[in-house]
PDB file of N, CA and C in Angstrom:
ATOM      1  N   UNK A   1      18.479  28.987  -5.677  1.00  0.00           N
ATOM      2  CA  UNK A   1      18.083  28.907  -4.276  1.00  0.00           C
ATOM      3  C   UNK A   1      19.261  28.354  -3.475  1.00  0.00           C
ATOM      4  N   UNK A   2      19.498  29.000  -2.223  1.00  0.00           N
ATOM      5  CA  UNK A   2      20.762  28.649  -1.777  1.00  0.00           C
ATOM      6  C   UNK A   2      19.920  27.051  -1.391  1.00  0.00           C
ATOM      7  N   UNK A   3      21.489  26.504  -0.329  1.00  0.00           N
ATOM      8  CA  UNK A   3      21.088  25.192   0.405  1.00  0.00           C
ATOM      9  C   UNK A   3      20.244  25.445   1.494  1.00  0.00           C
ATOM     10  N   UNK A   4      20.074  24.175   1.973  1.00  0.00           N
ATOM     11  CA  UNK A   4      18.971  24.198   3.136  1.00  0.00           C
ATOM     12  C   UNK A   4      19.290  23.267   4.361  1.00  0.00           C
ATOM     13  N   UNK A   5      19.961  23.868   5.451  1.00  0.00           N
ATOM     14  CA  UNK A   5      20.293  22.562   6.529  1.00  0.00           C
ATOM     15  C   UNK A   5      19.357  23.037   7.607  1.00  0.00           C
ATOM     16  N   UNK A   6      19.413  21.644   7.737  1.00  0.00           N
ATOM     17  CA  UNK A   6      18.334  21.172   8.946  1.00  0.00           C
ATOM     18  C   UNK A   6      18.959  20.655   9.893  1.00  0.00           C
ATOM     19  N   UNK A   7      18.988  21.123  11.131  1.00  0.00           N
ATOM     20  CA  UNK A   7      19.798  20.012  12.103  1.00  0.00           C
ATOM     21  C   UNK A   7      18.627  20.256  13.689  1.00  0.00           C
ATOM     22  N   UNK A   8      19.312  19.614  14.130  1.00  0.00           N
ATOM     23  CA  UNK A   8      18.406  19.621  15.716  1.00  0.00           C
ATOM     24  C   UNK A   8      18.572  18.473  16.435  1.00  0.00           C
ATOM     25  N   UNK A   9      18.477  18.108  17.385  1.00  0.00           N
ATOM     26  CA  UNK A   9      18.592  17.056  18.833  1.00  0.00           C
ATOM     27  C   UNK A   9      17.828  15.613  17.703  1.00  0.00           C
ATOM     28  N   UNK A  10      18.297  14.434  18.076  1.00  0.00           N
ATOM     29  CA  UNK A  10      17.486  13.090  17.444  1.00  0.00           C
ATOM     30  C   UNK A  10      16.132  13.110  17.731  1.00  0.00           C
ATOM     31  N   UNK A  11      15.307  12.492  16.385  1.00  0.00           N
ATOM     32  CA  UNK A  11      13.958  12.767  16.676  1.00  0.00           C
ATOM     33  C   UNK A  11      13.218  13.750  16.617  1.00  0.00           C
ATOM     34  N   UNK A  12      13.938  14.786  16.290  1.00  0.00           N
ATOM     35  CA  UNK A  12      13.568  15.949  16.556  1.00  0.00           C
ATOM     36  C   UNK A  12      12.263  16.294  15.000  1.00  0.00           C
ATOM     37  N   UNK A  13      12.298  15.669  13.845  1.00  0.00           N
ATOM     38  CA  UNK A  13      11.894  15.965  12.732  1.00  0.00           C
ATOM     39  C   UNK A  13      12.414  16.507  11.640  1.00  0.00           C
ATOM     40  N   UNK A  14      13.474  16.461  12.038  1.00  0.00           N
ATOM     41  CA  UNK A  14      14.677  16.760  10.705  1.00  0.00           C
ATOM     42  C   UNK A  14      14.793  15.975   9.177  1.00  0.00           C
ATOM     43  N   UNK A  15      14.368  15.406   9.216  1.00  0.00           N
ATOM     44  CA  UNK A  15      13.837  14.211   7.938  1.00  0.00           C
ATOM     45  C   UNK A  15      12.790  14.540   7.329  1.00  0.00           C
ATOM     46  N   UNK A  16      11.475  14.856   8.400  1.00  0.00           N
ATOM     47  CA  UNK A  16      10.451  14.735   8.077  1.00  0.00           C
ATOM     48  C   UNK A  16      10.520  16.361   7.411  1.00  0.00           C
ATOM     49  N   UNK A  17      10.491  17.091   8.041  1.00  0.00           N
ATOM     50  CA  UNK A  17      10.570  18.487   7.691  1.00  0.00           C
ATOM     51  C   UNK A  17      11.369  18.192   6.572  1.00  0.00           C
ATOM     52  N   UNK A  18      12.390  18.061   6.176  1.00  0.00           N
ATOM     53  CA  UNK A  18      13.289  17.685   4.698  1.00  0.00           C
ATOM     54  C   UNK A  18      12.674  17.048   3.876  1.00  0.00           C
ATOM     55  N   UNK A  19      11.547  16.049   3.905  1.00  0.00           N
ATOM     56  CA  UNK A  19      10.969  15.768   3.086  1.00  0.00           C
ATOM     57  C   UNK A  19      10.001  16.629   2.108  1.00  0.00           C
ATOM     58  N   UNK A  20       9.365  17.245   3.199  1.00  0.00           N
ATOM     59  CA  UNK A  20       8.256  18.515   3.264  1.00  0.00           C
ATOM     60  C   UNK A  20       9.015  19.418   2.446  1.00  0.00           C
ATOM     61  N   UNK A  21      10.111  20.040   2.751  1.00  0.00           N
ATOM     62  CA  UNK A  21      10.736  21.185   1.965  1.00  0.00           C
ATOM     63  C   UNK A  21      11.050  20.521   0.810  1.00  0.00           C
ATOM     64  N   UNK A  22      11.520  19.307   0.368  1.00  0.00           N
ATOM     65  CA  UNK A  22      12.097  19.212  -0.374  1.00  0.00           C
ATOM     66  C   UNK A  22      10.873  18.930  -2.002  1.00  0.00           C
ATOM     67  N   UNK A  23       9.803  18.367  -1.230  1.00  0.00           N
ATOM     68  CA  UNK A  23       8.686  18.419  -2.373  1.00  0.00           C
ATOM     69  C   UNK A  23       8.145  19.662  -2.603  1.00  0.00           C
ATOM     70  N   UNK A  24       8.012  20.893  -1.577  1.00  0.00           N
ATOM     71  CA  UNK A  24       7.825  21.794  -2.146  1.00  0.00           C
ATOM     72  C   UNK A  24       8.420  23.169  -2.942  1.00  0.00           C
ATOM     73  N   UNK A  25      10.339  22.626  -2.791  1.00  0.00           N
ATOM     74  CA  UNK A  25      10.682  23.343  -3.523  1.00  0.00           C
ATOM     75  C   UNK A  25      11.680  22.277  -4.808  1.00  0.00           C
ATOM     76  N   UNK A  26      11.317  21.659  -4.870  1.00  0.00           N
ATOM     77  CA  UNK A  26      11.741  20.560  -6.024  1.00  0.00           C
ATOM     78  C   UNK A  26      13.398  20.757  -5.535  1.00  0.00           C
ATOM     79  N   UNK A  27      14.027  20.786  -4.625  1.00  0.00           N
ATOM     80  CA  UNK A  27      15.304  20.435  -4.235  1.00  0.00           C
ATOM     81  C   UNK A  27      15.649  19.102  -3.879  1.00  0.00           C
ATOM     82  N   UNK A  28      16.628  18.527  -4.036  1.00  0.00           N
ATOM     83  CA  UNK A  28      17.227  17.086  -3.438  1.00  0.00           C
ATOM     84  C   UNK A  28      17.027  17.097  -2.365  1.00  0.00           C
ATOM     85  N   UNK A  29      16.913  16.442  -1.568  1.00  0.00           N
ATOM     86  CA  UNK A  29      17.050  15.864   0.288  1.00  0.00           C
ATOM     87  C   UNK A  29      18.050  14.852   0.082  1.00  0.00           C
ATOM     88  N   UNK A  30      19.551  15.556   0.767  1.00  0.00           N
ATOM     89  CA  UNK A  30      20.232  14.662   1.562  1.00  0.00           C
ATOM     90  C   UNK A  30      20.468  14.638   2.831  1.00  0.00           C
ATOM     91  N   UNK A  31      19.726  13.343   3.132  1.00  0.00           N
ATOM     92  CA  UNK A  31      19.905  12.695   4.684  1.00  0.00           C
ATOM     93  C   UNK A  31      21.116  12.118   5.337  1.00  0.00           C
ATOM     94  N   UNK A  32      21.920  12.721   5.948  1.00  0.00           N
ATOM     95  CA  UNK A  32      23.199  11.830   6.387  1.00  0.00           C
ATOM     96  C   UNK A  32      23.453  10.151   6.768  1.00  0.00           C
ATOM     97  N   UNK A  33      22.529  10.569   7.433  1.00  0.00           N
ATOM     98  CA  UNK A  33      22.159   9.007   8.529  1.00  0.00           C
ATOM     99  C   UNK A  33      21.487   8.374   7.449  1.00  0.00           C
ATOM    100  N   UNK A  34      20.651   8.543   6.389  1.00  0.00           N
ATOM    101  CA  UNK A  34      20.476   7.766   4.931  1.00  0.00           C
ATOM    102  C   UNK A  34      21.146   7.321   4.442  1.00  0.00           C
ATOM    103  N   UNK A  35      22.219   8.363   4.361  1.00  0.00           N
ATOM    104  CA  UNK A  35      23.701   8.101   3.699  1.00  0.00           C
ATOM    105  C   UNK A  35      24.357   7.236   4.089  1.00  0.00           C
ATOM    106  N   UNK A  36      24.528   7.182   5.311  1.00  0.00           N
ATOM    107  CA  UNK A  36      25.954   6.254   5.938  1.00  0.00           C
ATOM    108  C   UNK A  36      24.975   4.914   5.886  1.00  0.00           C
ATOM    109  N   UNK A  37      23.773   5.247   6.219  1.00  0.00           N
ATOM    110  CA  UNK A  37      22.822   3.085   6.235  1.00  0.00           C
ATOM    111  C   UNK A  37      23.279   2.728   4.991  1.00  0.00           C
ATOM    112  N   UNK A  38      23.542   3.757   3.661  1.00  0.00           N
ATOM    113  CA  UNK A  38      23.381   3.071   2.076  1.00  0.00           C
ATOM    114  C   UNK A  38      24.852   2.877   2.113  1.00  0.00           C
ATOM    115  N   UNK A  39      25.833   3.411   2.560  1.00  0.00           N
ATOM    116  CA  UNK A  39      26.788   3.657   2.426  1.00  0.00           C
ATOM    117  C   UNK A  39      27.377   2.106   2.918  1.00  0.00           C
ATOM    118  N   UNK A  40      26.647   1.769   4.004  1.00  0.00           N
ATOM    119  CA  UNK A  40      27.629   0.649   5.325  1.00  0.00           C
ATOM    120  C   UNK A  40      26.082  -0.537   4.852  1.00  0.00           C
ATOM    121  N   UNK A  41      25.111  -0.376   4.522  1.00  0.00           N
ATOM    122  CA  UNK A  41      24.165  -1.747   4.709  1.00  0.00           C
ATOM    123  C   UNK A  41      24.228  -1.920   5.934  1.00  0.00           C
ATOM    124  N   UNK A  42      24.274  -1.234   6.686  1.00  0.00           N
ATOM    125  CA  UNK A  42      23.446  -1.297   7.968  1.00  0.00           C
ATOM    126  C   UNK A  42      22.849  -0.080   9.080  1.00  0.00           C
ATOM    127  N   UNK A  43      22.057  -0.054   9.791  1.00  0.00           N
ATOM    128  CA  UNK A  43      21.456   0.914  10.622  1.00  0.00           C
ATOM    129  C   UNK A  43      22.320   1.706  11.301  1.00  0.00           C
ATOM    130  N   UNK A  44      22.185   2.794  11.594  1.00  0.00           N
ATOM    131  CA  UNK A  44      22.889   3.308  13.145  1.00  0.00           C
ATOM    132  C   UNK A  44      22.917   2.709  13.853  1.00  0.00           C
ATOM    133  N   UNK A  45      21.763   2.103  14.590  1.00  0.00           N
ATOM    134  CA  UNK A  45      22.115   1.411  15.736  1.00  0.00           C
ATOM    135  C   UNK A  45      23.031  -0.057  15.882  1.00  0.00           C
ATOM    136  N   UNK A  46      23.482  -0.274  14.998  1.00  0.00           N
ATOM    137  CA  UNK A  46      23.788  -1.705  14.645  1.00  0.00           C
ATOM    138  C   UNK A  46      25.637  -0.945  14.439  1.00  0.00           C
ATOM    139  N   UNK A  47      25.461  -0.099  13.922  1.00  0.00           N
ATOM    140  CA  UNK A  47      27.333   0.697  13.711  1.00  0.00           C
ATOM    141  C   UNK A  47      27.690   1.136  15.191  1.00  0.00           C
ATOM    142  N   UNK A  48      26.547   1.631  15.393  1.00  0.00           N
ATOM    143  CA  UNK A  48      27.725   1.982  17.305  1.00  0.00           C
ATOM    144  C   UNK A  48      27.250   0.473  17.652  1.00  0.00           C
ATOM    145  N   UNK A  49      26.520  -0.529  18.193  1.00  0.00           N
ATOM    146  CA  UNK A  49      27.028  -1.748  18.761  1.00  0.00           C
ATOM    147  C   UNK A  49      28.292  -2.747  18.099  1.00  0.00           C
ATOM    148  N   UNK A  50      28.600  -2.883  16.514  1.00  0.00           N
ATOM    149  CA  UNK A  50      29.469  -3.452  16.044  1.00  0.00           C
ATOM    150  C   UNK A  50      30.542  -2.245  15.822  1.00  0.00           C
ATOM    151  N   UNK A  51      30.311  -1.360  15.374  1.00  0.00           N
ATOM    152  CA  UNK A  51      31.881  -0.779  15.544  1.00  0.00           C
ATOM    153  C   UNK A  51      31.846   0.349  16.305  1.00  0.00           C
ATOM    154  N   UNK A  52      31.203   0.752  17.102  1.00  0.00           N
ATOM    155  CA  UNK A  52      31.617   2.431  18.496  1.00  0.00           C
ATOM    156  C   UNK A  52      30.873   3.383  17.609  1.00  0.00           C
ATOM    157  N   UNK A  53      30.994   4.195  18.888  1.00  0.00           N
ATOM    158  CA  UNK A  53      30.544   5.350  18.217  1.00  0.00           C
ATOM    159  C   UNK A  53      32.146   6.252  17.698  1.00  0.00           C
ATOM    160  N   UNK A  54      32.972   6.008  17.983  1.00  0.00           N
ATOM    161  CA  UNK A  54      33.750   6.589  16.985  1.00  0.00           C
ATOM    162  C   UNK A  54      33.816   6.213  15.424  1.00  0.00           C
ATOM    163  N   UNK A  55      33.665   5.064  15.506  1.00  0.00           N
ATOM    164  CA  UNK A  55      33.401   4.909  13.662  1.00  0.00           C
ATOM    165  C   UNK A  55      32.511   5.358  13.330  1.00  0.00           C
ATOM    166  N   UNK A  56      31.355   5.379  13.973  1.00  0.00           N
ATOM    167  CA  UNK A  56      29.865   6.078  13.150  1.00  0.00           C
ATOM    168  C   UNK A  56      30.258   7.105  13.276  1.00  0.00           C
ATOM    169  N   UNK A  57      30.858   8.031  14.140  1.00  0.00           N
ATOM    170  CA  UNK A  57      31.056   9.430  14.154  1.00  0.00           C
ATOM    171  C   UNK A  57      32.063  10.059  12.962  1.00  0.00           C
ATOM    172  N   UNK A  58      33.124   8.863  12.574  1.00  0.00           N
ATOM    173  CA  UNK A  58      33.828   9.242  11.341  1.00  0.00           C
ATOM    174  C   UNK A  58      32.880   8.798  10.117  1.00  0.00           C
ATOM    175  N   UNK A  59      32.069   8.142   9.875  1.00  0.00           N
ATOM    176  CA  UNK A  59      31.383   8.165   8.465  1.00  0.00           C
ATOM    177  C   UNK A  59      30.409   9.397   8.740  1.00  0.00           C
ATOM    178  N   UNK A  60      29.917   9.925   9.858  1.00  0.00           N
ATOM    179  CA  UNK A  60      28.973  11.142   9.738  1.00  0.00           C
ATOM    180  C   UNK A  60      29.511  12.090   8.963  1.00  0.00           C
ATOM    181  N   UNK A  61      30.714  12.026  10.111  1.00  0.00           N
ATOM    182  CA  UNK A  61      31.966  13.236   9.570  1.00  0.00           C
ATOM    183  C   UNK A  61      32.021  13.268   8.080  1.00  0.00           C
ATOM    184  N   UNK A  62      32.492  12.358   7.356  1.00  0.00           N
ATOM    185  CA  UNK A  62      32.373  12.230   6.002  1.00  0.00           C
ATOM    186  C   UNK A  62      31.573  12.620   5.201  1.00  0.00           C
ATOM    187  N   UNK A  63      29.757  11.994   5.580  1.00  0.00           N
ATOM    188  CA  UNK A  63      28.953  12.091   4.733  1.00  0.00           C
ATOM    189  C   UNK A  63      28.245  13.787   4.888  1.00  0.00           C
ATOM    190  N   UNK A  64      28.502  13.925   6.238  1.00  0.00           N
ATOM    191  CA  UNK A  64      28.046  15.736   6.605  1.00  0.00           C
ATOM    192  C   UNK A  64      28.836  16.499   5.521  1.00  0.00           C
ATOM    193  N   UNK A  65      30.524  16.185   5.359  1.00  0.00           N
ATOM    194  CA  UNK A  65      30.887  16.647   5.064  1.00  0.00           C
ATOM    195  C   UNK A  65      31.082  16.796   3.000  1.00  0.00           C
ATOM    196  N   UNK A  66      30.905  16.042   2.767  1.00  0.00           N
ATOM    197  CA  UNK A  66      30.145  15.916   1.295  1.00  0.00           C
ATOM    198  C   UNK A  66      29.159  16.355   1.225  1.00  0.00           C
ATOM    199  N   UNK A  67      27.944  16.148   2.115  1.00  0.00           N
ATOM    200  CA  UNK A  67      26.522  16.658   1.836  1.00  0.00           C
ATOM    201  C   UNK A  67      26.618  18.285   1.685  1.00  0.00           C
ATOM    202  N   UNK A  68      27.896  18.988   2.408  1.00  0.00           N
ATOM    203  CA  UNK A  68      27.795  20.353   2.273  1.00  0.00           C
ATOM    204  C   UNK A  68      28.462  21.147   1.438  1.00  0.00           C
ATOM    205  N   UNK A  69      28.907  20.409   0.490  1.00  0.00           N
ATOM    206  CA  UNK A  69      29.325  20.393  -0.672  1.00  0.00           C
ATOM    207  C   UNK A  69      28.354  20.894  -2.152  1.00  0.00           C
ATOM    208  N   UNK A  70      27.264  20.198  -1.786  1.00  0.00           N
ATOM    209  CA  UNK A  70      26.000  19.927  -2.532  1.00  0.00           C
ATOM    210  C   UNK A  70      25.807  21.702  -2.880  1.00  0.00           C
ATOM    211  N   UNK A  71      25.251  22.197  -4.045  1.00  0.00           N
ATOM    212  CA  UNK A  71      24.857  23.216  -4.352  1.00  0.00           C
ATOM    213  C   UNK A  71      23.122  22.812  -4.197  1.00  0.00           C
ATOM    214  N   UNK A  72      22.763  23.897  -3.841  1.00  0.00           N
ATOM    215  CA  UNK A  72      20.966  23.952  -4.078  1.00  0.00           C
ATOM    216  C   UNK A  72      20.323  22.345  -3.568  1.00  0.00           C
ATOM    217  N   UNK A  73      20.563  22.563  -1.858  1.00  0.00           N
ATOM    218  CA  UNK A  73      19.807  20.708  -2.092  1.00  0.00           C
ATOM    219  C   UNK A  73      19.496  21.104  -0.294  1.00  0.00           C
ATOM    220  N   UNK A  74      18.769  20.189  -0.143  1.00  0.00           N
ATOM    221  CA  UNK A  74      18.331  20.234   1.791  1.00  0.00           C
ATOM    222  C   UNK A  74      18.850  19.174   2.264  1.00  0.00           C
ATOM    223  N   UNK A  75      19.784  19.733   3.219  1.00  0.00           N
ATOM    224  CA  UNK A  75      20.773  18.680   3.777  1.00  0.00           C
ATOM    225  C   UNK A  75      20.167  18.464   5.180  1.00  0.00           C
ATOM    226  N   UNK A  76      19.706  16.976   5.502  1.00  0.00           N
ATOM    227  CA  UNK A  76      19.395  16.925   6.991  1.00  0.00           C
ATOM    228  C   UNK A  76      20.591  16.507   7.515  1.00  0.00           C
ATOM    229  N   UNK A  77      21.201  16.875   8.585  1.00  0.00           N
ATOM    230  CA  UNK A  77      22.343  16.458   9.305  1.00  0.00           C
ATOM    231  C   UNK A  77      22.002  15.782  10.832  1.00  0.00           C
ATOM    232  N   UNK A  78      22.450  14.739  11.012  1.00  0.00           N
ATOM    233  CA  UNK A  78      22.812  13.726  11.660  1.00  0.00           C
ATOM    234  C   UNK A  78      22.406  14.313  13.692  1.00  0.00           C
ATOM    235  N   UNK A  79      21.616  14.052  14.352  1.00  0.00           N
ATOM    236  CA  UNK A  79      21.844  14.558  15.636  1.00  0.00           C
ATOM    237  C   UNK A  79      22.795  14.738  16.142  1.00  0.00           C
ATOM    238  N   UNK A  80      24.231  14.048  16.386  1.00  0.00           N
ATOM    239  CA  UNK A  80      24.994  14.250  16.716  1.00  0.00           C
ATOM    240  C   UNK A  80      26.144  15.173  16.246  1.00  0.00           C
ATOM    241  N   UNK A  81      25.902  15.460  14.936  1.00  0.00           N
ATOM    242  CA  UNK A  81      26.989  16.010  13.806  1.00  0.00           C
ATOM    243  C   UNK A  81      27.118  17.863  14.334  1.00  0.00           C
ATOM    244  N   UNK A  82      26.229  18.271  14.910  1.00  0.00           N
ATOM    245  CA  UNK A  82      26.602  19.767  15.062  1.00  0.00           C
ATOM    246  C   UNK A  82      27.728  19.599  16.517  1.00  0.00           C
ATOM    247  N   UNK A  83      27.886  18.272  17.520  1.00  0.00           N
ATOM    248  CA  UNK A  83      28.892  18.831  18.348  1.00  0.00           C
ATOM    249  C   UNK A  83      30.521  18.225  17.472  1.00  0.00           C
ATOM    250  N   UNK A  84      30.397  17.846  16.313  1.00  0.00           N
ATOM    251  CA  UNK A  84      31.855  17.112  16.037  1.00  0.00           C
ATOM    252  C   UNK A  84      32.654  18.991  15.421  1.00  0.00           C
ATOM    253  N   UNK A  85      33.293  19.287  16.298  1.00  0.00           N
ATOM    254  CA  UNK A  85      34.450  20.566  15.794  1.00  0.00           C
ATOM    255  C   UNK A  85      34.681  20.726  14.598  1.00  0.00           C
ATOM    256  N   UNK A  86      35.032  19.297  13.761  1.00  0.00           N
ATOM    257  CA  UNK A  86      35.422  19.284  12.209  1.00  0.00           C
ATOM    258  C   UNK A  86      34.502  19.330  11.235  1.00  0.00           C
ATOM    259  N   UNK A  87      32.995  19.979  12.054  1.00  0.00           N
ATOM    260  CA  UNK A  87      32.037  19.771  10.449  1.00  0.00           C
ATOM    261  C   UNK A  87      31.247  21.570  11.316  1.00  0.00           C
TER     262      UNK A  87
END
């Protein structure tokens, strides 16, 4: 089964829907914004007030960009991650 990305505006249900797909086709769910909280021990909102949104925008960059790497898995990507040029 190929991959599976999910993207859309914040809030939008991109998680939730990834959850949903991902129990019903026994694929992984990787969440970006999961990624970078496990990654940094701390929230989004807490990375753009202590370090900008350019640093959160370079660990997105990163973790988008590994997540699409992934063979056979449902990648939710980050609200902001479809305007960065480099992913």
């Amino acid at each position: 089964m190929p991959r599976i990305i999910l993207m859309g505006p914040p809030g939008s249900g991109k998680t939730t829907v990834g959850k949903v797909l991902a129990k019903k086709t026994e694929l992984p769910l990787i969440d970006t914004d999961q990624k970078i909280e496990e990654r940094t021990g701390r929230k989004i909102p807490d990375i753009f007030l202590e370090s900008g949104e350019d640093e959160f925008r370079k660990l997105e960059r990163e973790e988008v960009l590994s997540a699409l790497k992934s063979d056979e898995s449902i990648v939710s990507l980050g609200g902001g991650s479809i305007l960065d040029e480099q992913v």
